[in-house]
N, C-alpha and C. Protein backbone atom coordinates (compact mmCIF):
# COMPACT_ATOMS: atom_id res chain seq x y z
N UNK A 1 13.58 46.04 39.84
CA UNK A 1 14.63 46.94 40.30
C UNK A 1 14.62 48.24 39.50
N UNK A 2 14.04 47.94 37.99
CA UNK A 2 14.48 49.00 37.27
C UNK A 2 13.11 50.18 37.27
N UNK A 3 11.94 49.26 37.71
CA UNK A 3 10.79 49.83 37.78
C UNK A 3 9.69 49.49 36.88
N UNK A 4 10.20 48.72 36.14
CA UNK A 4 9.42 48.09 35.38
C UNK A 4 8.00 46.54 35.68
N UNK A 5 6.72 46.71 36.00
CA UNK A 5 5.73 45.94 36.21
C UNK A 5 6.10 44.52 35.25
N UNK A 6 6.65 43.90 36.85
CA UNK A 6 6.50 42.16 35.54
C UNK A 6 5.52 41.32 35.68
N UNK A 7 4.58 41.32 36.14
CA UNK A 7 3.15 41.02 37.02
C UNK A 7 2.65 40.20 35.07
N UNK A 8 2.92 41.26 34.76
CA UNK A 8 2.38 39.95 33.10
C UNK A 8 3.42 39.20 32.40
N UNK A 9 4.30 39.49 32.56
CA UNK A 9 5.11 38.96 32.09
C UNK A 9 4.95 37.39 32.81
N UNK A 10 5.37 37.92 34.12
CA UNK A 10 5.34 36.28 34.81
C UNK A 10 4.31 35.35 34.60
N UNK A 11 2.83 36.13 34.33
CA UNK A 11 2.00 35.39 33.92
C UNK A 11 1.95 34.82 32.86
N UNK A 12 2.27 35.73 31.95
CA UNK A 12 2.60 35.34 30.42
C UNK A 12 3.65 33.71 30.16
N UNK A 13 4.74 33.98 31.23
CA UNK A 13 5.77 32.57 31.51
C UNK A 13 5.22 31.60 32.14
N UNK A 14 4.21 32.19 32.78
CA UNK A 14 3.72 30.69 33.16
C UNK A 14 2.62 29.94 32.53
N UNK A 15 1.92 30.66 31.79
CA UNK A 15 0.54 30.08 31.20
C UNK A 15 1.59 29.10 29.96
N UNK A 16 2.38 30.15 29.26
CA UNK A 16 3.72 29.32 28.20
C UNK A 16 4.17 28.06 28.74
N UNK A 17 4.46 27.94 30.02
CA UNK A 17 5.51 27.14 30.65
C UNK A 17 4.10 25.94 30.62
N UNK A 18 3.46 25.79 31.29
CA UNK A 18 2.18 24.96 31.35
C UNK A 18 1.49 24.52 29.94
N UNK A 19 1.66 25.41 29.08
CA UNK A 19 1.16 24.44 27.99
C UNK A 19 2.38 24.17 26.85
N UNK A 20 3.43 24.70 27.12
CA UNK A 20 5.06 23.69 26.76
C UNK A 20 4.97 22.23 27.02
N UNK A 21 4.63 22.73 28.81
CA UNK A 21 4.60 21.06 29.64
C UNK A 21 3.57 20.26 29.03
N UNK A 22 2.26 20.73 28.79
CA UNK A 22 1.52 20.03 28.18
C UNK A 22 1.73 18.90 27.00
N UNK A 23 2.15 19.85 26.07
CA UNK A 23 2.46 18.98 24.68
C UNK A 23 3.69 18.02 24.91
N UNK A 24 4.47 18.60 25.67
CA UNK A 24 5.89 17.87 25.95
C UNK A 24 5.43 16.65 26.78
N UNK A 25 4.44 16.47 27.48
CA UNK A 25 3.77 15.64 28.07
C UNK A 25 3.14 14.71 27.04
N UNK A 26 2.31 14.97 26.67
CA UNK A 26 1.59 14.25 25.40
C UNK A 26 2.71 13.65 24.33
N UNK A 27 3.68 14.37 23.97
CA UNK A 27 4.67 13.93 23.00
C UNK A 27 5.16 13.01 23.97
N UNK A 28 6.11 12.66 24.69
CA UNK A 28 6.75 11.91 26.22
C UNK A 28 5.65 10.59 25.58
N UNK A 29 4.83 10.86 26.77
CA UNK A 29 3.94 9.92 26.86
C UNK A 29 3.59 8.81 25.35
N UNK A 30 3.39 9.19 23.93
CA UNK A 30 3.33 8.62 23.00
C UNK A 30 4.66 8.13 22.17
N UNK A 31 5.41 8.95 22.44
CA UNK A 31 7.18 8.17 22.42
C UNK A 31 7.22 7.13 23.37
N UNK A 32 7.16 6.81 24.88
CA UNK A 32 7.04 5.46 25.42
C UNK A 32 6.56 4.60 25.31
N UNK A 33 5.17 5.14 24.82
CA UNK A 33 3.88 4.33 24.36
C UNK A 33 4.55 3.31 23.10
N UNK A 34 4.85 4.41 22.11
CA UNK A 34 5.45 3.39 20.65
C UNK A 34 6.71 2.60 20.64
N UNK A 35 7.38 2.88 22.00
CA UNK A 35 8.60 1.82 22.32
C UNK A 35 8.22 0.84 23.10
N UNK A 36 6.87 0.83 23.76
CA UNK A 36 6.30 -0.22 24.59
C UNK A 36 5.98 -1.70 23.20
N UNK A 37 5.07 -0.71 22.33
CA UNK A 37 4.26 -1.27 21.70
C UNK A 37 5.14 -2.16 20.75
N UNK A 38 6.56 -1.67 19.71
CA UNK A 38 7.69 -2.41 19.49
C UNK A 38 8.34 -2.79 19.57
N UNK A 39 8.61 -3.15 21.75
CA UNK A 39 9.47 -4.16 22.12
C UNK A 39 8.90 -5.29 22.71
N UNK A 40 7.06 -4.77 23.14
CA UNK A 40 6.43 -5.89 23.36
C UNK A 40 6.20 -6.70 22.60
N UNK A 41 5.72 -6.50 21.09
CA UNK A 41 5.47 -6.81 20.27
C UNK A 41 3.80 -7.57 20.22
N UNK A 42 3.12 -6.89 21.46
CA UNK A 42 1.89 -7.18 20.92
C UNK A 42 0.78 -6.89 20.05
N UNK A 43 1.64 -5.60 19.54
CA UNK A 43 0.53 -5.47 18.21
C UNK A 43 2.15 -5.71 17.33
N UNK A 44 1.79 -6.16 16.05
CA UNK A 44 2.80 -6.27 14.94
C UNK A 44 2.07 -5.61 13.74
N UNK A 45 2.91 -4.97 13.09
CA UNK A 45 2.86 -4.70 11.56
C UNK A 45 2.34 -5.23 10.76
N UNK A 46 1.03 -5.64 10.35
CA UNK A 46 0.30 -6.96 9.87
C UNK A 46 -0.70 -7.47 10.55
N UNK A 47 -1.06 -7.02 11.80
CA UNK A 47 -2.58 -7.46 12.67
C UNK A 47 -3.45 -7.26 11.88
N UNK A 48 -3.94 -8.12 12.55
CA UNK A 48 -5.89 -7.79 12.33
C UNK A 48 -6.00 -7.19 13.87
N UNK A 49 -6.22 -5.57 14.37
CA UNK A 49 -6.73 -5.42 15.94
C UNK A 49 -7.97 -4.63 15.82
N UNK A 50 -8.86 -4.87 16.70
CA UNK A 50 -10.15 -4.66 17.41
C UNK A 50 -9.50 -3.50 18.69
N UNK A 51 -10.25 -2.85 18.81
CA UNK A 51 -10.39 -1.35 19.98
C UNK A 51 -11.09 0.02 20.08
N UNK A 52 -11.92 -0.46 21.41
CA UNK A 52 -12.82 0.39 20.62
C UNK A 52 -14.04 0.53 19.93
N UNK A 53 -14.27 1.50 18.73
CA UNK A 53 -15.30 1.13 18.08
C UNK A 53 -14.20 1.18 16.69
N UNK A 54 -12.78 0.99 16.50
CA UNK A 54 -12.14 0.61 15.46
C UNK A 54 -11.43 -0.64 14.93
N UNK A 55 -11.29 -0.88 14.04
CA UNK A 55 -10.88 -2.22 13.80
C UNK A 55 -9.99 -2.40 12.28
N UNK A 56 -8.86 -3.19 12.49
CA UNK A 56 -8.13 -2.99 10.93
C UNK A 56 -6.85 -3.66 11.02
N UNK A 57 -6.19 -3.56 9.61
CA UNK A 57 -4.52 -4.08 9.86
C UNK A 57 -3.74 -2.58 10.31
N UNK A 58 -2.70 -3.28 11.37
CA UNK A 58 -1.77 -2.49 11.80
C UNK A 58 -0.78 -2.23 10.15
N UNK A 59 -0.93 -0.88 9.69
CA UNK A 59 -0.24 -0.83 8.63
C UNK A 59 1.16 -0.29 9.19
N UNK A 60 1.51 1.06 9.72
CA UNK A 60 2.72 0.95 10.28
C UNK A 60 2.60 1.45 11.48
N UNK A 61 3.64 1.23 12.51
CA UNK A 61 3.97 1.78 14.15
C UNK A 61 5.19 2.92 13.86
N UNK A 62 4.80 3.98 14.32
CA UNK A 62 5.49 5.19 14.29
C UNK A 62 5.92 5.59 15.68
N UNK A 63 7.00 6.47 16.16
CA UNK A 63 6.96 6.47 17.48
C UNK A 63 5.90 7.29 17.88
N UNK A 64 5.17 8.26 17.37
CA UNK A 64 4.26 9.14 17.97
C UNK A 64 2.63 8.53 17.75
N UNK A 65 2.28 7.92 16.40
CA UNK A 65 1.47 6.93 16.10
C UNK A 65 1.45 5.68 15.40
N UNK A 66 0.16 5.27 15.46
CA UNK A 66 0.28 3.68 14.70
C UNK A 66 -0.89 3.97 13.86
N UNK A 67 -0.52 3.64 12.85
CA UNK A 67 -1.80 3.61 11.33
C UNK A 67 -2.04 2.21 11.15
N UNK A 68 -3.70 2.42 11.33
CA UNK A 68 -4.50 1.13 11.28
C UNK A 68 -5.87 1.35 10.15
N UNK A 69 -5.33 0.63 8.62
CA UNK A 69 -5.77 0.37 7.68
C UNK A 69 -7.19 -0.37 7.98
N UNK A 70 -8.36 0.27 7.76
CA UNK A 70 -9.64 -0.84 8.03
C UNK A 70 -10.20 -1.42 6.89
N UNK A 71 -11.27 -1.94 6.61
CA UNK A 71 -11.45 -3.42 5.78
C UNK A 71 -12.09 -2.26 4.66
N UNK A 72 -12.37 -1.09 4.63
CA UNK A 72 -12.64 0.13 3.43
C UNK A 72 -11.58 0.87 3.10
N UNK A 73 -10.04 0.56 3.69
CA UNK A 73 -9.23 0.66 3.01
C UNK A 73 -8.94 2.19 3.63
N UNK A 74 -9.57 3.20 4.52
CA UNK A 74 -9.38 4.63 4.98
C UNK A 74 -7.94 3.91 6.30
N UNK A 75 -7.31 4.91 6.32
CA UNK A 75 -6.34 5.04 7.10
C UNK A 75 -6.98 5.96 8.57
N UNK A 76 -6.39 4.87 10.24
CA UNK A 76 -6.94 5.53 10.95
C UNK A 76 -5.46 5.61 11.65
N UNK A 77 -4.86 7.34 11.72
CA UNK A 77 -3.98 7.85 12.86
C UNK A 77 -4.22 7.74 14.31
N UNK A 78 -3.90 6.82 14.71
CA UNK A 78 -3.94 6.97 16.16
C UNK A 78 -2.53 6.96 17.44
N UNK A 79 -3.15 7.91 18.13
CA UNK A 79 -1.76 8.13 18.90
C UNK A 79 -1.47 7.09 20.24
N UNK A 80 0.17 6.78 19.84
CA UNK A 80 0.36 5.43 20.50
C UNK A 80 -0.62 5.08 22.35
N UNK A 81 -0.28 6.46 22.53
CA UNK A 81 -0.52 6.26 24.17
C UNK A 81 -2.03 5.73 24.11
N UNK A 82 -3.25 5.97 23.16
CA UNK A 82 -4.02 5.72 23.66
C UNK A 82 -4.50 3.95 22.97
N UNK A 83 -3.39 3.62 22.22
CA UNK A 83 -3.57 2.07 22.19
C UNK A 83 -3.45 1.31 23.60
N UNK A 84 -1.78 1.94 24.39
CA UNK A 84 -1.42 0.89 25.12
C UNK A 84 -2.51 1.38 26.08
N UNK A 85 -3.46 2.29 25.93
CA UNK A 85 -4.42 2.42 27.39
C UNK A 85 -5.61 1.94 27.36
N UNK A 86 -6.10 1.08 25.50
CA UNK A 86 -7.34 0.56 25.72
C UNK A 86 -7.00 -1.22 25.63
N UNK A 87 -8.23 -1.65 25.76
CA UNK A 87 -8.28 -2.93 25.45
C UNK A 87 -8.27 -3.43 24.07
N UNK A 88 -7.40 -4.09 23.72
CA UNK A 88 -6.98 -4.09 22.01
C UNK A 88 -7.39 -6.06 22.27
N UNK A 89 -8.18 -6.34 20.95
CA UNK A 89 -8.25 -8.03 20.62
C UNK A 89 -7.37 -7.72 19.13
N UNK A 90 -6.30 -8.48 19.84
CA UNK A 90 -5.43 -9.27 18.12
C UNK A 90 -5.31 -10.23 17.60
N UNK A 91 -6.06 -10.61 16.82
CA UNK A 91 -6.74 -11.41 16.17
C UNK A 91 -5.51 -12.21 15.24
N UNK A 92 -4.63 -11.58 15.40
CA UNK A 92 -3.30 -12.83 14.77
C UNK A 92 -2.51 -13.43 16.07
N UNK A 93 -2.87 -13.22 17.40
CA UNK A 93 -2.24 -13.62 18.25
C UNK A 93 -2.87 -14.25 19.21
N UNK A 94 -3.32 -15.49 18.05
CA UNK A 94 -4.37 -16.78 18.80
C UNK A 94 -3.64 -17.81 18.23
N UNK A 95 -4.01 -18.88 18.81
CA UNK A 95 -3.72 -20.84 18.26
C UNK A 95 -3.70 -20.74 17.21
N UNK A 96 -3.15 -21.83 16.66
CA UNK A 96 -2.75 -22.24 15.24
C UNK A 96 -4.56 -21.84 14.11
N UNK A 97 -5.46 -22.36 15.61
CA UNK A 97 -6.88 -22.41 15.00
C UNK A 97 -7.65 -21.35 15.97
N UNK A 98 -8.55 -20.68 14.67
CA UNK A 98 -9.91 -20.37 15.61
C UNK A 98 -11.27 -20.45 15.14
N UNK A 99 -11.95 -20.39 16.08
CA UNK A 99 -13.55 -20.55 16.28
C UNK A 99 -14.25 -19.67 14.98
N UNK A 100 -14.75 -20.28 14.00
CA UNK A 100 -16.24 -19.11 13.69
C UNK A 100 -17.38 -20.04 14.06
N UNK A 101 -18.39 -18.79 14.99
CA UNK A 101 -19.73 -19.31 15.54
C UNK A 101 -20.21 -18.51 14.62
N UNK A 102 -21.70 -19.69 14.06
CA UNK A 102 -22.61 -19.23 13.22
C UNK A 102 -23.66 -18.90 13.87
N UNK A 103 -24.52 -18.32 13.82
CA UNK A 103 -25.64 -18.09 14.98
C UNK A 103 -26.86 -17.70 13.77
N UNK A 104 -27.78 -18.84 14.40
CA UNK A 104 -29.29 -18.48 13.46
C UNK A 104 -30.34 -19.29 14.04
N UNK A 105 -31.34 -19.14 13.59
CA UNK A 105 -32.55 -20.69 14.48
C UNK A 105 -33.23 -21.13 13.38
N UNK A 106 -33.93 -22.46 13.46
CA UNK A 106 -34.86 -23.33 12.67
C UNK A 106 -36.45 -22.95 13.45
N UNK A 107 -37.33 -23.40 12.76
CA UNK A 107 -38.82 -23.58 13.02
C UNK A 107 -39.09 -24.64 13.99
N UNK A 108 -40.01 -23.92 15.20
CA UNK A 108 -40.57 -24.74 16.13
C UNK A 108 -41.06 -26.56 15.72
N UNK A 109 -41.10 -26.71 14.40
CA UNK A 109 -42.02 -27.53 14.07
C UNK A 109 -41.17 -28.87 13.61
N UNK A 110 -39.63 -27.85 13.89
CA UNK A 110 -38.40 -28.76 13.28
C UNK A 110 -37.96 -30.20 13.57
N UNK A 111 -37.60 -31.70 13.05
CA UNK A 111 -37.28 -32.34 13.89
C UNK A 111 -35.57 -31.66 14.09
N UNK A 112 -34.96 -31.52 15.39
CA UNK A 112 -33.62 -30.93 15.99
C UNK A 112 -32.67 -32.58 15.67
N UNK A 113 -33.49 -33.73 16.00
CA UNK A 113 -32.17 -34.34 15.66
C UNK A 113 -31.64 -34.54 13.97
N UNK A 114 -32.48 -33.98 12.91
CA UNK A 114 -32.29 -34.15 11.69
C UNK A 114 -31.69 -33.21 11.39
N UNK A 115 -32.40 -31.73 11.87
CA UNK A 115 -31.42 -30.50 12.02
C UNK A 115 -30.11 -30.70 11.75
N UNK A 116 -29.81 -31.05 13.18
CA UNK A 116 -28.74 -31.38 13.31
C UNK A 116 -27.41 -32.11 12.53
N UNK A 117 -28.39 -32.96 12.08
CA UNK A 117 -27.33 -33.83 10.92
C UNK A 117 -27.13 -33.57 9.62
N UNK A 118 -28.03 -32.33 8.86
CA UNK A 118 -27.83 -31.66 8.07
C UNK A 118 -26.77 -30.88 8.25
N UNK A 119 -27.31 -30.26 9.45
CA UNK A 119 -26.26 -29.21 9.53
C UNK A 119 -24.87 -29.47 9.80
N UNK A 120 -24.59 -30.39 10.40
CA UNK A 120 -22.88 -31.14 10.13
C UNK A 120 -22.62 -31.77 8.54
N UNK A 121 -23.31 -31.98 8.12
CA UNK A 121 -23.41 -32.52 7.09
C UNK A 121 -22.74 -31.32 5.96
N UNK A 122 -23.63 -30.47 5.79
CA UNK A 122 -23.09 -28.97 5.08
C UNK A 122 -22.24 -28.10 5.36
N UNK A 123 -21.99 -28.46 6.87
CA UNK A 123 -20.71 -27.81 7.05
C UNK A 123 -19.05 -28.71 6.73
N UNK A 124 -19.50 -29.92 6.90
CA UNK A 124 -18.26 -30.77 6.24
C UNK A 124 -18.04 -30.03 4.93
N UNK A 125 -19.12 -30.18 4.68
CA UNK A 125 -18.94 -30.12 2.74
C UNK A 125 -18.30 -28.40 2.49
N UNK A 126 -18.26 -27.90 3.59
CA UNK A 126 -18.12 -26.39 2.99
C UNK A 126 -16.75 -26.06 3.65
N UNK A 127 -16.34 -27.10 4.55
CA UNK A 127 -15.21 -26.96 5.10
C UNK A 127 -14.18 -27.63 4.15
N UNK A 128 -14.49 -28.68 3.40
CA UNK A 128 -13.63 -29.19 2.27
C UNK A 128 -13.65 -28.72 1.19
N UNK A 129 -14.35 -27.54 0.88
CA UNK A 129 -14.00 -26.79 -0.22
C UNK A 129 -13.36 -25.50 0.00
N UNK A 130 -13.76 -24.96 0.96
CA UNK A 130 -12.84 -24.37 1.55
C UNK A 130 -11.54 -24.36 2.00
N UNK A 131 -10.27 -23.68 1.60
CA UNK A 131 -9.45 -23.96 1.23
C UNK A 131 -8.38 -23.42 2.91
N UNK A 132 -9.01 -22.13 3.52
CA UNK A 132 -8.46 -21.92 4.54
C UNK A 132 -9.29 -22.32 5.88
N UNK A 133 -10.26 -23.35 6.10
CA UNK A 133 -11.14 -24.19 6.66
C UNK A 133 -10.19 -25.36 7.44
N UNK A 134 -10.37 -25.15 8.45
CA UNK A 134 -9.42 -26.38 9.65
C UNK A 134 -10.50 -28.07 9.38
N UNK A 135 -9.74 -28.68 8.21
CA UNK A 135 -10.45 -29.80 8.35
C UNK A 135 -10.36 -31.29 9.01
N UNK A 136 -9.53 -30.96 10.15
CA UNK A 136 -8.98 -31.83 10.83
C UNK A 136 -9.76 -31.56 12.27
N UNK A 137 -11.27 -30.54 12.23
CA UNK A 137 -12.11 -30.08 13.44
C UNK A 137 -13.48 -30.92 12.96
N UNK A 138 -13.93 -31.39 14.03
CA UNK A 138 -15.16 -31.89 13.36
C UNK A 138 -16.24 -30.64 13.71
N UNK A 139 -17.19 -30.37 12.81
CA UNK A 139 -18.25 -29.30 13.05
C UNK A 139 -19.47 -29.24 14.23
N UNK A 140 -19.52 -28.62 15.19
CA UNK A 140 -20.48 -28.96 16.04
C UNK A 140 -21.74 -27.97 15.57
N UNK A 141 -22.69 -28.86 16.32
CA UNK A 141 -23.95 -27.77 16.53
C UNK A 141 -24.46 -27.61 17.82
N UNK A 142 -24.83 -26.50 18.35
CA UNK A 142 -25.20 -26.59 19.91
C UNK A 142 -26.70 -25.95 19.61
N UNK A 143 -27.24 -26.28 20.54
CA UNK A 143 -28.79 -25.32 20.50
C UNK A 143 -29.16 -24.46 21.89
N UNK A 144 -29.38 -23.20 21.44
CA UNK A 144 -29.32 -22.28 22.60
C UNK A 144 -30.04 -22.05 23.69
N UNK A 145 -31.07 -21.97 22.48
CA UNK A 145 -32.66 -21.15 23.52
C UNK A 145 -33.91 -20.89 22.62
N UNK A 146 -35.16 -21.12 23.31
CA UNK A 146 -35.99 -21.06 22.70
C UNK A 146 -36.25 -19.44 22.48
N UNK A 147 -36.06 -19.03 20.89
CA UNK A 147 -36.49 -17.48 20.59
C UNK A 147 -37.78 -17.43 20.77
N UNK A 148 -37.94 -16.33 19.94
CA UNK A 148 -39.45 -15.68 20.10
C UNK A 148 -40.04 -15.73 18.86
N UNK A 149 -39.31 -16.68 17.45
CA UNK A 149 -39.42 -17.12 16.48
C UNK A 149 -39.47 -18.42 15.64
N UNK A 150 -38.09 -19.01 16.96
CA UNK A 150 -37.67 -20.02 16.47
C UNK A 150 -36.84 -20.69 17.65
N UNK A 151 -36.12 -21.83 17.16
CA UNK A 151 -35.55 -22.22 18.23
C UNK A 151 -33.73 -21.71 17.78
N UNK A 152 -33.43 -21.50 18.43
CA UNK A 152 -31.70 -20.61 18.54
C UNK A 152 -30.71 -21.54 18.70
N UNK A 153 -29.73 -21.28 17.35
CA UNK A 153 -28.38 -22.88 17.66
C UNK A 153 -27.27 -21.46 17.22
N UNK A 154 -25.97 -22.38 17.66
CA UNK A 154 -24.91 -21.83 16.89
C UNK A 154 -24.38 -22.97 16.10
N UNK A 155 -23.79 -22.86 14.97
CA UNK A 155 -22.86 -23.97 14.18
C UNK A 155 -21.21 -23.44 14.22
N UNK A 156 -20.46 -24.27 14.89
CA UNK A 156 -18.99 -24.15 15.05
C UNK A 156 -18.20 -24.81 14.22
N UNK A 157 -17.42 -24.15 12.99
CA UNK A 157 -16.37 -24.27 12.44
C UNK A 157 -15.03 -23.29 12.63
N UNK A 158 -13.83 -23.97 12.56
CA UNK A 158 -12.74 -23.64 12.37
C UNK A 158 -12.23 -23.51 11.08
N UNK A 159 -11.30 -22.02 11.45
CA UNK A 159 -10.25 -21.12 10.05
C UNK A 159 -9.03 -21.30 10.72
N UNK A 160 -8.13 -21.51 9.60
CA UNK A 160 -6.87 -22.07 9.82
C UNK A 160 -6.16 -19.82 10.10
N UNK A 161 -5.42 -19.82 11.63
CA UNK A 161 -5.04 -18.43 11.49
C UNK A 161 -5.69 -17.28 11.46
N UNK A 162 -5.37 -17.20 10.00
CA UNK A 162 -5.92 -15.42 9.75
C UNK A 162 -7.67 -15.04 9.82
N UNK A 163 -7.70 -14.39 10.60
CA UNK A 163 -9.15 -13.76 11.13
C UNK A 163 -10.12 -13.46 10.25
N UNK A 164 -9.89 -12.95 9.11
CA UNK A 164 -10.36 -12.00 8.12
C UNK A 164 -10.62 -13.48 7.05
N UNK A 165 -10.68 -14.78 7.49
CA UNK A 165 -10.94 -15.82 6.22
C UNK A 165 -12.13 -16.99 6.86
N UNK A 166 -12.55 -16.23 8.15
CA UNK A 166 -14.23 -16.39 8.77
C UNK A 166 -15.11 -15.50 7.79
N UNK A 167 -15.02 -14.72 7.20
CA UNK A 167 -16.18 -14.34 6.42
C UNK A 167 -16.55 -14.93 5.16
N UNK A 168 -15.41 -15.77 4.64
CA UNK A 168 -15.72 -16.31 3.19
C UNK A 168 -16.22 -17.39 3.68
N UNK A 169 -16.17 -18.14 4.88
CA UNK A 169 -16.78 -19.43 5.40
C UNK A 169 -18.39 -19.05 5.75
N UNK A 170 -18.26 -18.25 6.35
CA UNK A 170 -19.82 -17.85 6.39
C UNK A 170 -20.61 -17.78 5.18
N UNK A 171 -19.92 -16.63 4.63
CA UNK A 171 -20.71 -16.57 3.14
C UNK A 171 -20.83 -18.05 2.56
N UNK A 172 -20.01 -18.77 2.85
CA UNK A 172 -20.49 -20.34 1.94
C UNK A 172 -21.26 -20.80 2.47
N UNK A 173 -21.54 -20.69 4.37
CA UNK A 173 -22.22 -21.45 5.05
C UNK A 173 -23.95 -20.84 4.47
N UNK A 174 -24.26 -19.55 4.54
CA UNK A 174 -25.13 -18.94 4.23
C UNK A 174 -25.68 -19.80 3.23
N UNK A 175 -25.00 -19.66 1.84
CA UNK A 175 -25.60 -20.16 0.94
C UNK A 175 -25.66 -21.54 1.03
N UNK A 176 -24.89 -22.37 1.20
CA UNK A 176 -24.96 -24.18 1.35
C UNK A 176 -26.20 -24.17 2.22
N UNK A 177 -26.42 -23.85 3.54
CA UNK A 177 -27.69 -23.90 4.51
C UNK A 177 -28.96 -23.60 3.70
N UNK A 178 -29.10 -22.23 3.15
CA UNK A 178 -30.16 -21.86 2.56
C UNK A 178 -30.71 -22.36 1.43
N UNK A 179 -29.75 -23.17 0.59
CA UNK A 179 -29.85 -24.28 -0.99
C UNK A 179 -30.65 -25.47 0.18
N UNK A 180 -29.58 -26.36 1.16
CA UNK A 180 -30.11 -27.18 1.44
C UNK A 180 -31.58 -27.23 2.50
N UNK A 181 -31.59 -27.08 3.07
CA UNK A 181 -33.01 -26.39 3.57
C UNK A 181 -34.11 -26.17 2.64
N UNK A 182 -34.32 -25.31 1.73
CA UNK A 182 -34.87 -25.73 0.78
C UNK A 182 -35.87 -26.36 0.15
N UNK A 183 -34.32 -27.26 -0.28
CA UNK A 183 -34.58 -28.50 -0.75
C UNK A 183 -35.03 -29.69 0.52
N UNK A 184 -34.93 -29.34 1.68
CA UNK A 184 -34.99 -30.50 2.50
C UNK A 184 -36.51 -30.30 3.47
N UNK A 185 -36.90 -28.76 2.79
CA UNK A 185 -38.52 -27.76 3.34
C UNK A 185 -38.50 -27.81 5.17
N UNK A 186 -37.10 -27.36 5.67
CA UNK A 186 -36.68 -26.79 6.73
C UNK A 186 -36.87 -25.43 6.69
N UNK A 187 -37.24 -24.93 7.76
CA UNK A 187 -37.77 -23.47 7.83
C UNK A 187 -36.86 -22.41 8.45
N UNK A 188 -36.66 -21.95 7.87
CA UNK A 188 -35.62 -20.44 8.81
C UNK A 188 -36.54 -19.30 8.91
N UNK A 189 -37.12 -19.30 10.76
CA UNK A 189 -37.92 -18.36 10.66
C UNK A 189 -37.53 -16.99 10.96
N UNK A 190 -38.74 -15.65 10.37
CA UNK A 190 -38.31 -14.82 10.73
C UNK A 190 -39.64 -13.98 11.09
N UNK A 191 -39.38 -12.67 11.46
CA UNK A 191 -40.17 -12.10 12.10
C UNK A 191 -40.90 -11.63 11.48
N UNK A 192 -42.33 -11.30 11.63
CA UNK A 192 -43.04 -11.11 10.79
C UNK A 192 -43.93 -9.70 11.40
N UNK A 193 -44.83 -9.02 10.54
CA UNK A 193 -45.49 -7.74 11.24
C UNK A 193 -46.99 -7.91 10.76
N UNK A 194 -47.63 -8.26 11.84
CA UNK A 194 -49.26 -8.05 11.29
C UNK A 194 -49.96 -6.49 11.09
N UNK A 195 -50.40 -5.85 9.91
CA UNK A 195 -50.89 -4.91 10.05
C UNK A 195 -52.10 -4.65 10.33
N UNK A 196 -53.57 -4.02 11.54
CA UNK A 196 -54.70 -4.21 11.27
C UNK A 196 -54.90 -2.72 10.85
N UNK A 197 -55.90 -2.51 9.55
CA UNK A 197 -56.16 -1.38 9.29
C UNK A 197 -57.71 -0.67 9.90
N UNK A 198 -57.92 -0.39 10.83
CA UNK A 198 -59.62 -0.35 11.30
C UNK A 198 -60.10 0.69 10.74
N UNK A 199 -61.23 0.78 10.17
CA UNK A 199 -61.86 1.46 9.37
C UNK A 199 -63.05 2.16 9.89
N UNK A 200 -63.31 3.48 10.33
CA UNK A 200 -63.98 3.79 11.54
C UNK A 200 -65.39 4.44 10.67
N UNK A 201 -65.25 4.66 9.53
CA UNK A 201 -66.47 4.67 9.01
C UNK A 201 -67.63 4.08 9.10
């Protein structure tokens, strides 16, 4: 009216107005997200969660993010909305018990039913010294498939709960297997590299 060109101005209000909406969007969206996430209660304050290519304890839930402490102790910020949008494994929100599969193979040359009875054998023994070890599971062994080395088993023991107390069972299994074997001249094969050097002289 007054004569004044508002041709930028309006543009100016709207490019503003659109990325207002933006963030106000993004903020929205991760405020619902962190009231989803603390009335569902499927992640808790204390997980062990998997997502992703990240993994760690839920240290705290914030409404805008959730800080997830990993096993090196770095803090990872992440914003709520994009938890409740991936596929999260929570590893404290299983049975009283869970599964550790051991996975390795013996030598073609092996007898499998002696294998076998070693290998329950050492896993008893490592499950009773083991202190967070479900010893009320008996230990199986299954056999997979013939590798390209060896023949392929898994060994199944149970951890009482917490996720993160499968690695001290392994580490025992490692060493108990590899002492007894050994001593018992069972073979754990592995891959090997022939070099030929041709000499064109």
């Amino acid at each position: 009216i007054i004569g004044i060109p508002i041709t930028t101005l309006i543009t100016t209000l709207g490019v503003g107005t659109a990325v207002i909406g933006f963030v106000v969007r993004d903020t929205l969206s991760n405020l619902l997200s962190g009231f989803y996430i603390l009335v569902s209660k499927n992640i808790r304050v204390g997980d062990y969660i998997k997502f992703d290519e990240y993994e760690g304890y839920v240290e705290d839930i914030h409404w805008h993010t959730t800080h997830i402490r990993t096993l090196s102790k770095n803090i990872i910020a992440v914003p709520n909305s994009k938890l409740t949008s991936s596929v999260i494994t929570n590893y404290n929100l299983t049975y009283e018990h869970m599964s550790v599969v051991f996975s390795f193979s013996v030598g073609y040359k092996e007898n499998l039913e002696r294998v076998e009875k070693l290998l329950i054998e050492i896993a008893k023994e490592v499950v009773n010294k083991v202190e967070s070890a479900d010893k009320s599971y008996e230990p199986v062994v299954r056999y997979r498939s013939f590798g390209s080395s060896g023949i392929e088993l898994i060994l199944v023991v149970r951890v009482v709960k917490e996720f993160q107390k499968q690695y001290f069972i392994v580490h025992e299994l490692i060493k108990a297997i590899k002492k007894r074997f050994e001593e018992e001249n069972i073979e754990i094969p592995y891959q090997t590299i022939n070099v030929i050097i041709k000499n064109e002289s």
